[in-house]
N, C-alpha and C. Protein backbone atom coordinates (compact mmCIF):
# COMPACT_ATOMS: atom_id res chain seq x y z
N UNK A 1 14.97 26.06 -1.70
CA UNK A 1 15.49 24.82 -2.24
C UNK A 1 15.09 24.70 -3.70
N UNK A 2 15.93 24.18 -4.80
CA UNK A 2 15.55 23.90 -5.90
C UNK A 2 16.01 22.36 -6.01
N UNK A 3 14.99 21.97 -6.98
CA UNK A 3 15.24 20.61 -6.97
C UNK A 3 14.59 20.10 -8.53
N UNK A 4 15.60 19.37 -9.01
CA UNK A 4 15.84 19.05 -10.71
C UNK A 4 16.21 17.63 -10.90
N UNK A 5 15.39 16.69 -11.67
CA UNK A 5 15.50 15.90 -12.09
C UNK A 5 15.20 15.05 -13.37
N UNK A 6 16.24 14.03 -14.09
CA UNK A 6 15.53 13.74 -15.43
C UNK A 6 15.41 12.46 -15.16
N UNK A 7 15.77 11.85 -14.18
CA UNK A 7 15.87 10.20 -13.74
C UNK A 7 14.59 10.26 -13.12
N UNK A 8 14.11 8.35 -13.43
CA UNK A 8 13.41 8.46 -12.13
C UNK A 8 13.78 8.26 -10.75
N UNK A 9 13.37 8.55 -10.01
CA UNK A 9 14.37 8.70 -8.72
C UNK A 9 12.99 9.07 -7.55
N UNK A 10 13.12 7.80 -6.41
CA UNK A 10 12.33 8.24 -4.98
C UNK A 10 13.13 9.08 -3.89
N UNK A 11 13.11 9.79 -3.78
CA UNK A 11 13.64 10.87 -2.69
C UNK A 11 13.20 11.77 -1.94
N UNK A 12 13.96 11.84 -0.62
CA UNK A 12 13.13 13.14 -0.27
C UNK A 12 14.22 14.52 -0.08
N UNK A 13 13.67 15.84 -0.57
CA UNK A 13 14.50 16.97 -0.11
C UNK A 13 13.29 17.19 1.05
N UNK A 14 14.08 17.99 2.36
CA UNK A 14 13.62 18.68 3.41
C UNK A 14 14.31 19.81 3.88
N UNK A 15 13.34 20.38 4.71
CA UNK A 15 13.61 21.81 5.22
C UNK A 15 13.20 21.60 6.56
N UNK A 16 13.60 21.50 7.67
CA UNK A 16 12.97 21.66 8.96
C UNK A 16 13.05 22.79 9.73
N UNK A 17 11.93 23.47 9.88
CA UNK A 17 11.61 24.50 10.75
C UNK A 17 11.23 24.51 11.93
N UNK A 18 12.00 25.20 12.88
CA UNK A 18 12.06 24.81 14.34
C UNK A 18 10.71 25.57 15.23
N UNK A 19 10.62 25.09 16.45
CA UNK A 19 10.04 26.21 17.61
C UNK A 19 8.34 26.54 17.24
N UNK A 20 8.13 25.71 16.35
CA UNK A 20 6.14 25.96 15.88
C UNK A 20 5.64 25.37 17.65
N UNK A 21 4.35 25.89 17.32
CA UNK A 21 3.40 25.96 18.24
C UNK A 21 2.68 24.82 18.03
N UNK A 22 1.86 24.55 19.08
CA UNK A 22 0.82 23.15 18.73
C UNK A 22 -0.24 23.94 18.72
N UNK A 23 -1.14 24.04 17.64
CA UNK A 23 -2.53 24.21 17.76
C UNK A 23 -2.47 25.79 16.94
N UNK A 24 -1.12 26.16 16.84
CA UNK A 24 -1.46 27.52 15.58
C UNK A 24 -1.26 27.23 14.33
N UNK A 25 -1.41 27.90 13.29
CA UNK A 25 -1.90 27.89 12.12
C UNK A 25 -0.73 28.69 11.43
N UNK A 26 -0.13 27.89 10.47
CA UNK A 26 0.99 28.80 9.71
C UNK A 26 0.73 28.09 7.99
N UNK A 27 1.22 29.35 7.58
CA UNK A 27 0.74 29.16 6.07
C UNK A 27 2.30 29.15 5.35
N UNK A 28 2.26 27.65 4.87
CA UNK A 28 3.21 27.02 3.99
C UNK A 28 3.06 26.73 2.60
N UNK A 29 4.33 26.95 2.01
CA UNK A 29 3.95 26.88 0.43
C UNK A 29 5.09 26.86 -0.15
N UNK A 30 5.09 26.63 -2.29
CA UNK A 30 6.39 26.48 -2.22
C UNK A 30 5.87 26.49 -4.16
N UNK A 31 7.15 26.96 -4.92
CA UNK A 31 6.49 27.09 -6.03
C UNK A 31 7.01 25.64 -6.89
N UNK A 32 6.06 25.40 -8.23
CA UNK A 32 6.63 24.11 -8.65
C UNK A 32 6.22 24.11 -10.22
N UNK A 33 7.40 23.89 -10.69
CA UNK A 33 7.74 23.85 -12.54
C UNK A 33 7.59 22.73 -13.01
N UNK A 34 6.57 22.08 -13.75
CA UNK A 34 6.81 20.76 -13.85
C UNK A 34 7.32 20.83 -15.63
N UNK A 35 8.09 20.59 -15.81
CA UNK A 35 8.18 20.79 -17.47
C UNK A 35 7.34 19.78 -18.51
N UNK A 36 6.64 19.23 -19.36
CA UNK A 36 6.28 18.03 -20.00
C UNK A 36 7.55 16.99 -20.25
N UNK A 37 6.60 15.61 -20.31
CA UNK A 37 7.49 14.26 -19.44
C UNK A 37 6.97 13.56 -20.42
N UNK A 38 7.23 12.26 -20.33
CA UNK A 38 6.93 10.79 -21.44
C UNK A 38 6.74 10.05 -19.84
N UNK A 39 7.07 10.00 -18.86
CA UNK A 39 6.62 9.09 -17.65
C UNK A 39 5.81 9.61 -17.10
N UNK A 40 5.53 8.59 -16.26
CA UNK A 40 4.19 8.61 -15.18
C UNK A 40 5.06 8.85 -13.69
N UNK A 41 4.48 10.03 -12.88
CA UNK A 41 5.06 10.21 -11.99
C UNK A 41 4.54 10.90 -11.43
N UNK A 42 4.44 10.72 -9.85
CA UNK A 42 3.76 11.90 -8.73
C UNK A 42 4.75 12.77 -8.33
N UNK A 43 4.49 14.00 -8.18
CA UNK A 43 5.10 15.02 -7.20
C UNK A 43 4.19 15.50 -5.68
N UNK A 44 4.40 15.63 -4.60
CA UNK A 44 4.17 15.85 -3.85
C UNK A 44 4.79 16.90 -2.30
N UNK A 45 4.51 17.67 -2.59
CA UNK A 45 4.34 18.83 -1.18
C UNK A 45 4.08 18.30 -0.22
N UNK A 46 4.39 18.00 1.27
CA UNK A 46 4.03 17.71 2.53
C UNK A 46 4.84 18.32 3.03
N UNK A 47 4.10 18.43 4.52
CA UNK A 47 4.42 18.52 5.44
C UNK A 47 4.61 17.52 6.73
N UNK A 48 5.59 17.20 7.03
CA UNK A 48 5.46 16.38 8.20
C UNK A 48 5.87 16.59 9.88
N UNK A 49 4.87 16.60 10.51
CA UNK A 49 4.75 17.54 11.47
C UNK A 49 5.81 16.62 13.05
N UNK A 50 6.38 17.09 13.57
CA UNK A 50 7.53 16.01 14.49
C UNK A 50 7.28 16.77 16.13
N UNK A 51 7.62 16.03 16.94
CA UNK A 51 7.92 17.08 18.34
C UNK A 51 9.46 17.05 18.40
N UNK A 52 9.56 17.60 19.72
CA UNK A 52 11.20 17.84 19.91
C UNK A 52 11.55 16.37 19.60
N UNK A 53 11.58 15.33 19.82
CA UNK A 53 12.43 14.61 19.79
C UNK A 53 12.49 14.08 18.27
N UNK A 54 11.62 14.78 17.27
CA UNK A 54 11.75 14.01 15.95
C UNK A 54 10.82 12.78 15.73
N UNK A 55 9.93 12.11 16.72
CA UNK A 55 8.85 11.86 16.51
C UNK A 55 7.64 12.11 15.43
N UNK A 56 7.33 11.42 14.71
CA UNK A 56 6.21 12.19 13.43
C UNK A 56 4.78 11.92 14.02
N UNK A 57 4.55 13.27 14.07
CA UNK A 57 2.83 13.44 14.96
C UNK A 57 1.93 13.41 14.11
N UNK A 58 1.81 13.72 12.68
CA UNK A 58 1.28 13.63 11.24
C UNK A 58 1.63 14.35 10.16
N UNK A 59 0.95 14.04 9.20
CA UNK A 59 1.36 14.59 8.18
C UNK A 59 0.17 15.38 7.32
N UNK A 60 0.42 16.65 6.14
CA UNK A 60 -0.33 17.26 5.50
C UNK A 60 0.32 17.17 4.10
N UNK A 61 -0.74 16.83 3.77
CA UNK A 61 0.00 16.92 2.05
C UNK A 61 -0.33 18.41 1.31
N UNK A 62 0.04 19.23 1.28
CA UNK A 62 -0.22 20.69 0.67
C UNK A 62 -0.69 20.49 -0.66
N UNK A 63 -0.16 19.65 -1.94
CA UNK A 63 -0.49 19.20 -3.00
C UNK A 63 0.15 18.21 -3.74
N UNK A 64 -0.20 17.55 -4.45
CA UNK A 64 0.23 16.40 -5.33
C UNK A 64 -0.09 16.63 -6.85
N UNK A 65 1.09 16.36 -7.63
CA UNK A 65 1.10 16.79 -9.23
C UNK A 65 1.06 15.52 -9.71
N UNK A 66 0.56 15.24 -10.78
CA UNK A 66 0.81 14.13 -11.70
C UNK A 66 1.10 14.16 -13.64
N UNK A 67 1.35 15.50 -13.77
CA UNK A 67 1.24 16.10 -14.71
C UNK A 67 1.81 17.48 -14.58
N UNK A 68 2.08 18.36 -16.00
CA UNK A 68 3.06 19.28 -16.80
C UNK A 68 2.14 20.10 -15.48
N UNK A 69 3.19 21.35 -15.25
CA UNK A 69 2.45 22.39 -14.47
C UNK A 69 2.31 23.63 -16.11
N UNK A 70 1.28 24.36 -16.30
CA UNK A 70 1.83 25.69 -16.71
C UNK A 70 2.51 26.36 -16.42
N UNK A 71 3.98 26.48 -16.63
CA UNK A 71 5.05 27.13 -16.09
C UNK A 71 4.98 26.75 -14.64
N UNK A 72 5.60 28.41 -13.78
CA UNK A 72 5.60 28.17 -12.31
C UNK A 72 3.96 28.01 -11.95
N UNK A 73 3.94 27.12 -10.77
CA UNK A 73 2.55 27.52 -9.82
C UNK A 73 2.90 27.51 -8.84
N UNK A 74 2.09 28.00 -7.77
CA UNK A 74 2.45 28.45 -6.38
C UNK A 74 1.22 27.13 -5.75
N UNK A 75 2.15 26.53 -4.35
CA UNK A 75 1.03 25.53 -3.94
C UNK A 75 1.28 26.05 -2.67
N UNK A 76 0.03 26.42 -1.50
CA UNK A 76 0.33 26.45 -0.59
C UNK A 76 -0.60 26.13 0.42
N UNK A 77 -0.83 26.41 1.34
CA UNK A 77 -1.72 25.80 2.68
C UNK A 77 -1.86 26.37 3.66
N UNK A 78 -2.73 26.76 4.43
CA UNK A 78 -2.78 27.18 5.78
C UNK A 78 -2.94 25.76 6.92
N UNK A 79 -1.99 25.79 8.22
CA UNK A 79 -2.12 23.91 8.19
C UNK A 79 -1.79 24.29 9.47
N UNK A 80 -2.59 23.78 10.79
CA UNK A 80 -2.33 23.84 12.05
C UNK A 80 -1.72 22.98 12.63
N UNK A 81 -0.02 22.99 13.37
CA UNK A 81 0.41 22.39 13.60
C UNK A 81 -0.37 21.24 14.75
N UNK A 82 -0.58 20.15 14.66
CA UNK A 82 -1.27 19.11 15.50
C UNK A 82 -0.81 19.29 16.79
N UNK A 83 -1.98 18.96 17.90
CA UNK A 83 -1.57 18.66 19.76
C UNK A 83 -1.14 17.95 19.98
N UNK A 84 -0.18 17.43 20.89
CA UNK A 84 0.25 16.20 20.95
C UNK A 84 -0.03 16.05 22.53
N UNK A 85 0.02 14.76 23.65
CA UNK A 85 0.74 14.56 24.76
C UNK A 85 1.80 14.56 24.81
N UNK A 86 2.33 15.21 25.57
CA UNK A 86 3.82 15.12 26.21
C UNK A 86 4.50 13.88 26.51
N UNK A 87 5.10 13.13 25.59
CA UNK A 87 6.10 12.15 26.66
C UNK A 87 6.99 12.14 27.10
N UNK A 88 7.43 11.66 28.35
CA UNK A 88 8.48 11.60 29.12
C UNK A 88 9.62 12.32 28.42
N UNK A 89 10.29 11.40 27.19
CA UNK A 89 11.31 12.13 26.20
C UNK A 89 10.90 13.69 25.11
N UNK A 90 9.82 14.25 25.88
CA UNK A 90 9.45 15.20 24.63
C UNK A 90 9.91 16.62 25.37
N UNK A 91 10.86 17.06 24.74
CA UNK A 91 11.40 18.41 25.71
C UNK A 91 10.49 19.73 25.09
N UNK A 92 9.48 19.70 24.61
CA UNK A 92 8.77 20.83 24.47
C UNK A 92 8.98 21.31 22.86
N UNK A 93 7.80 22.27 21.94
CA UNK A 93 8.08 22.70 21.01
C UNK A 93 7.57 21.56 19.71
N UNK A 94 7.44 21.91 18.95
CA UNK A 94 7.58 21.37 17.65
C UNK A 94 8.65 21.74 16.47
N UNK A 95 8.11 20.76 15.33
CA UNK A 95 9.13 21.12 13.90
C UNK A 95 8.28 20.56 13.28
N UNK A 96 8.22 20.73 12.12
CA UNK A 96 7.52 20.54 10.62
C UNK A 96 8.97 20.72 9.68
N UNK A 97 8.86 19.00 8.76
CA UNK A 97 9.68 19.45 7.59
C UNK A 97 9.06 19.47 6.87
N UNK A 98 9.52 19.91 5.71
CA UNK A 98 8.64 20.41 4.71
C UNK A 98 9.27 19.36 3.41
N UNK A 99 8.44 18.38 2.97
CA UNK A 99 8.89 17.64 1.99
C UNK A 99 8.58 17.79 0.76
N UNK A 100 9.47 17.50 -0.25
CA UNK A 100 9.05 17.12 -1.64
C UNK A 100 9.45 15.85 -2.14
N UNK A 101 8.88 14.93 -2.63
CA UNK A 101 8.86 13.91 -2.86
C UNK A 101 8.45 13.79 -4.64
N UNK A 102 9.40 12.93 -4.93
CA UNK A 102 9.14 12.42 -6.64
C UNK A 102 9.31 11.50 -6.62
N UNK A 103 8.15 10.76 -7.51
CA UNK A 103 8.18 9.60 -7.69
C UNK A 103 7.91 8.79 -8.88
C-alpha cells in the first residue's frame, strides 16, 4: 500500500490478513517517508487484532511518527496475536489489520 498526503486528513488505510493463530508470534512491518512539514501531526502503524467475526480483541501500535523521517525507515514488530474465549458467534481463527493512521 502507498499512501500520500498534503491535506490534513484523519483516515484509516488497511490491510487485513486472514487465518493468524492465537498465541503465535508474527513479525509485521512496513516502510515510512515522512518528507518535512510546517504542521503538527501524528503518523501511526497499528495493528488491530479481530476474531472471525470482526470483533477487535486489541490493539499494537508498531510505531508512531511526529516528525520528518530521514528518507525511508523501516518500522516493524514482532507481536503475538492475543487469546481470546470463544463466543457463541466466533467461528474460529483470527485477522489482524494492519493500520496507518494520519493525523
Amino acid at each position: 500500500m502507498r499512501h500520500t498526503t498534503t491535506a490534513n486528513a484523519i483516515y484509516t488505510v488497511s490491510q487485513t490478513v486472514p487465518n493468524l493463530q492465537a498465541g503465535s508470534t508474527y513479525n509485521v512491518g512496513g516502510w515510512v517517508n515522512i518528507p518535512a512539514t510546517t504542521g503538527a501531526f501524528t503518523f501511526t502503524l497499528q495493528v488491530q487484532w479481530r476474531d472471525a467475526a470482526h470483533n477487535v480483541l486489541g490493539k499494537d501500535t508498531v510505531r508512531s511518527y511526529s516528525g520528518t523521517t530521514n528518507g525511508w525507515e523501516r518500522a516493524a514488530a514482532n507481536l503475538v496475536a492475543p487469546r481470546h474465549d470463544p463466543s457463541p458467534c466466533d467461528h474460529g481463527g483470527h485477522e489482524s489489520e494492519w493500520r496507518r493512521v494520519r493525523r
